[in-house]
Structures are given as structure tokens and as C-alpha cells.
N, C-alpha and C. Protein backbone atom coordinates (compact mmCIF):
# COMPACT_ATOMS: atom_id res chain seq x y z
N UNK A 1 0.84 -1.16 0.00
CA UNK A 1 0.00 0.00 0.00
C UNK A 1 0.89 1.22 0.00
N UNK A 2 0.19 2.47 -0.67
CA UNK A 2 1.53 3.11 -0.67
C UNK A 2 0.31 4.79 -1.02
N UNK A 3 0.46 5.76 -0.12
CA UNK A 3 -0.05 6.48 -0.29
C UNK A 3 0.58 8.24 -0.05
N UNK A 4 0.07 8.90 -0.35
CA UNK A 4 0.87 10.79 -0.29
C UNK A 4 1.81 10.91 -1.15
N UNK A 5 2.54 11.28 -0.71
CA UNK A 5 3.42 12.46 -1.68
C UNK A 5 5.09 11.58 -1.49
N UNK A 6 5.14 10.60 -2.40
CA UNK A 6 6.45 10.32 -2.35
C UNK A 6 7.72 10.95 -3.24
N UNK A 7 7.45 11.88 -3.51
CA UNK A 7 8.30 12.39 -4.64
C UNK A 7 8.92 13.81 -3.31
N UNK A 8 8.25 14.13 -2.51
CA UNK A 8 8.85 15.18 -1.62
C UNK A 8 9.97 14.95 -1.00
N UNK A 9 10.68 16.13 -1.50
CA UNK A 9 12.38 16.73 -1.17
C UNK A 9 12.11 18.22 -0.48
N UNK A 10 13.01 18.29 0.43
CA UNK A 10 13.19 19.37 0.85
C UNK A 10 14.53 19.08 2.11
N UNK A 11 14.52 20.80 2.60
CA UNK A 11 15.55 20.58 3.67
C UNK A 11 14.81 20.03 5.17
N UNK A 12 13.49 19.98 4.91
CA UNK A 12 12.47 19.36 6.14
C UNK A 12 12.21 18.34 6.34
N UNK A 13 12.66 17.25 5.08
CA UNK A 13 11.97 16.16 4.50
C UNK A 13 12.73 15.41 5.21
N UNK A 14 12.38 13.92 5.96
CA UNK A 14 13.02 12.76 6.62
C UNK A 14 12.32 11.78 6.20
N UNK A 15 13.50 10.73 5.84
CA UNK A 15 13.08 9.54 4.91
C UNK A 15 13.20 8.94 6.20
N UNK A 16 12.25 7.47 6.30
CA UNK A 16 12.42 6.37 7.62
C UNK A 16 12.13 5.28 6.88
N UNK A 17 12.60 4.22 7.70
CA UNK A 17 12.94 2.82 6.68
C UNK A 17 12.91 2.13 8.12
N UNK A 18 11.72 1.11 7.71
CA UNK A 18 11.98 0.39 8.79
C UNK A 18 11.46 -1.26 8.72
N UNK A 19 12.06 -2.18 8.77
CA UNK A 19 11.81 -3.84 8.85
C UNK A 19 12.88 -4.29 7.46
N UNK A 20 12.43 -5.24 6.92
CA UNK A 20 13.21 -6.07 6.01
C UNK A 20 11.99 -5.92 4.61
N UNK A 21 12.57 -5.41 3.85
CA UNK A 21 11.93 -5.31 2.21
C UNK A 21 11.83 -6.75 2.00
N UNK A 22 12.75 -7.94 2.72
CA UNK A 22 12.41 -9.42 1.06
C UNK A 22 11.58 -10.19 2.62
N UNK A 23 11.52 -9.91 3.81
CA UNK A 23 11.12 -10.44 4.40
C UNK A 23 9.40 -9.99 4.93
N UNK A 24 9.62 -8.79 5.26
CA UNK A 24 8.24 -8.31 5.81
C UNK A 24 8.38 -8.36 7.17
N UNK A 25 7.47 -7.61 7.97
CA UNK A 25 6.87 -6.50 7.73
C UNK A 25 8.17 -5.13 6.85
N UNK A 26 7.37 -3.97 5.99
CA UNK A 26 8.73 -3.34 5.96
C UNK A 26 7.22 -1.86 5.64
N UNK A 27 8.34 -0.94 6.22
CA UNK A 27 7.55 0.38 5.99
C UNK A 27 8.89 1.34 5.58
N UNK A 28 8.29 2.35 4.69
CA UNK A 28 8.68 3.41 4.72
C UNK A 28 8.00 5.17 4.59
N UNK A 29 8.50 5.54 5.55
CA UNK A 29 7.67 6.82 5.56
C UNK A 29 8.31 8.04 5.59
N UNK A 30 7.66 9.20 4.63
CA UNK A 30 8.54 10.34 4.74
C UNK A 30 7.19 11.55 5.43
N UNK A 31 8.33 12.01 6.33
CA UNK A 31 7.87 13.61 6.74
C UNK A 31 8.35 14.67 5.88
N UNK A 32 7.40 15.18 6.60
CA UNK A 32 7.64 16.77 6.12
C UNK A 32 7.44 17.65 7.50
N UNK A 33 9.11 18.42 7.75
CA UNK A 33 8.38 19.03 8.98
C UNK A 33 8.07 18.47 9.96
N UNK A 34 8.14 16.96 10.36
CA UNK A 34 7.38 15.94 11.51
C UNK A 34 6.31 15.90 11.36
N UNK A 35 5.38 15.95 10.11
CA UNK A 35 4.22 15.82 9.99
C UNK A 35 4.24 15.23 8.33
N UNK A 36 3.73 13.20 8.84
CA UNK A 36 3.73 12.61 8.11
C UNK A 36 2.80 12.65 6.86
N UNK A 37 3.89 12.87 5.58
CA UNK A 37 3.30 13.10 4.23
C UNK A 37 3.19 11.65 3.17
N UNK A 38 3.71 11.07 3.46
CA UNK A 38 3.66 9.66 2.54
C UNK A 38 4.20 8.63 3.41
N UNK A 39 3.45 7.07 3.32
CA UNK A 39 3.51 5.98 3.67
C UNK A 39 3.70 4.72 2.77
N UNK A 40 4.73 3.79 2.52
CA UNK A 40 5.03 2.89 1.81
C UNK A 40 4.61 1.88 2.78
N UNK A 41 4.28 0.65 2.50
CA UNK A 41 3.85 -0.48 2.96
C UNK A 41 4.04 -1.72 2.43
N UNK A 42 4.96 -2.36 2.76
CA UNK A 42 5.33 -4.05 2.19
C UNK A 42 4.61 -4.74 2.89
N UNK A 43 4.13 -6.18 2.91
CA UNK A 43 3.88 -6.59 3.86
C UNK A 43 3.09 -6.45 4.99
N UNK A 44 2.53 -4.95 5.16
CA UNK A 44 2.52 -4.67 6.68
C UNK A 44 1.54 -4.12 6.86
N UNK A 45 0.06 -4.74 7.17
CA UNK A 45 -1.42 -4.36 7.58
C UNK A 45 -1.46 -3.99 8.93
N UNK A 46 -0.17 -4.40 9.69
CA UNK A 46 -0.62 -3.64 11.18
C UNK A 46 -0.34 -1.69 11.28
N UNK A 47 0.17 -1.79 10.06
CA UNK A 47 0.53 -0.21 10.62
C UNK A 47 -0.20 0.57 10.02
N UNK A 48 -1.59 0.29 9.49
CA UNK A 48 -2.51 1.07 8.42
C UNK A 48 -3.39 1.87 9.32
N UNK A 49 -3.76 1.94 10.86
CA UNK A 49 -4.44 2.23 11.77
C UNK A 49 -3.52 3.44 11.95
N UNK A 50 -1.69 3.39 12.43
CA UNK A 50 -1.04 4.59 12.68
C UNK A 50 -1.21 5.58 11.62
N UNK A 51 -1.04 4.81 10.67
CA UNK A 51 -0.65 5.75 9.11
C UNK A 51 -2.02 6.41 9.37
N UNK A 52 -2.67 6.05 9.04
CA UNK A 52 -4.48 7.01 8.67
C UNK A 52 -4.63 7.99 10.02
N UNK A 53 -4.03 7.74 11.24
CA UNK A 53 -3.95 8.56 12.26
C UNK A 53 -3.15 9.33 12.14
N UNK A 54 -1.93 9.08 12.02
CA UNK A 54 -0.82 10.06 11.96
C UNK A 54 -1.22 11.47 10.31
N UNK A 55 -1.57 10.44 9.10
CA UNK A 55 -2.18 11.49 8.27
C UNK A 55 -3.35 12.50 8.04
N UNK A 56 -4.05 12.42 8.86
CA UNK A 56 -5.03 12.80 9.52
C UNK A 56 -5.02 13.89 10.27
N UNK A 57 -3.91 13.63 11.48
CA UNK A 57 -3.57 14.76 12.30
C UNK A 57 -2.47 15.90 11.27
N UNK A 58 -1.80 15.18 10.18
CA UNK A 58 -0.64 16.47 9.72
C UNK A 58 -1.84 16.86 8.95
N UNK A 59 -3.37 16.56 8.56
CA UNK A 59 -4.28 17.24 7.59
C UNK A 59 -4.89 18.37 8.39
N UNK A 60 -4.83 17.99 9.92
CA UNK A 60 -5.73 19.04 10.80
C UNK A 60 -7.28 18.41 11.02
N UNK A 61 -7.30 17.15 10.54
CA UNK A 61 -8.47 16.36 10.60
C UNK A 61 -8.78 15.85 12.16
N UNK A 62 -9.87 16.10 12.67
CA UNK A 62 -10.48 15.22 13.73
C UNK A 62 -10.23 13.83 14.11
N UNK A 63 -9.58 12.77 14.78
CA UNK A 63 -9.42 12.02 15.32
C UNK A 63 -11.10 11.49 15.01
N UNK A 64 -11.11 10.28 14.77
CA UNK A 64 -12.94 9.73 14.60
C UNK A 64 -12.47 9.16 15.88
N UNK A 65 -14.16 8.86 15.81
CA UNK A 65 -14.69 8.75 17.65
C UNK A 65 -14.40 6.96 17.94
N UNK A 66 -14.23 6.44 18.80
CA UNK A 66 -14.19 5.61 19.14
C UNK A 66 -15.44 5.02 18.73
N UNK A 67 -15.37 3.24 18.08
CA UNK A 67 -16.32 2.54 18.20
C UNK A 67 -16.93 1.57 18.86
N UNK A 68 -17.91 1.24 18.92
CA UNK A 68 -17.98 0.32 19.76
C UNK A 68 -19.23 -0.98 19.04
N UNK A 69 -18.82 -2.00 18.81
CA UNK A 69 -19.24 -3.15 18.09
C UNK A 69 -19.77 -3.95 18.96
N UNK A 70 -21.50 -4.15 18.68
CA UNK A 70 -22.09 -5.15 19.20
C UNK A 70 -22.04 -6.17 18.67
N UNK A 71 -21.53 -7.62 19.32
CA UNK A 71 -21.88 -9.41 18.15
C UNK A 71 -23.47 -9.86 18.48
């Protein structure tokens, strides 16, 4: 999965690399400023909850409300 602005350069910009590309889990994510602009995703469905949070907050977007699921 792979979403935002991966083409961003600047003197603000921080590339992060993190797990094993041939193994999995593997992420990579760049800021801007400390406010995450693009998310790469190998492998790795646990971190799709941070990503949509963390992009969210650098949008100025509301945190959604907690749910709560009846079975």
C-alpha cells in the first residue's frame, strides 16, 4: 500500500525505513516538517491504523470517535 506524496524533497523532509523489504513486515515513511506526508507499505497491515492517524492529524483532521461493536 503506498499512499501521499512520495516524490517530496526538501531541507524538512526525513526519509524512515523500517523492517526487512524481502522479508516483511517493511515500511517506509517520509515527513515533512514531523508531519507525516507519505507511507510505503510491504507486507505490513498492522501499521494502516497509525498511518491514517498520523495522516489525519498532519491534515488538521479530527481524530474519529471511538467505536464500539455489538456481536
Amino acid at each position: 500500500m503506498q499512499i501521499g506524496d512520495a516524490l517530496r524533497r526538501g531541507p524538512r523532509v526525513r526519509i524512515e525505513k523500517k523492517g526487512d523489504p524481502q522479508k516483511g513486515p517493511y515500511r517506509i515513511t517520509v515527513f515533512d516538517d514531523d508531519v507525516l506526508v507519505e507511507a510505503n507499505l510491504i507486507n505490513n497491515p498492522m501499521d494502516l491504523g497509525w498511518i491514517k492517524k498520523e495522516m489525519n492529524k498532519g491534515l488538521g483532521l479530527r481524530p474519529e470517535p471511538e467505536r464500539s461493536f455489538l456481536l
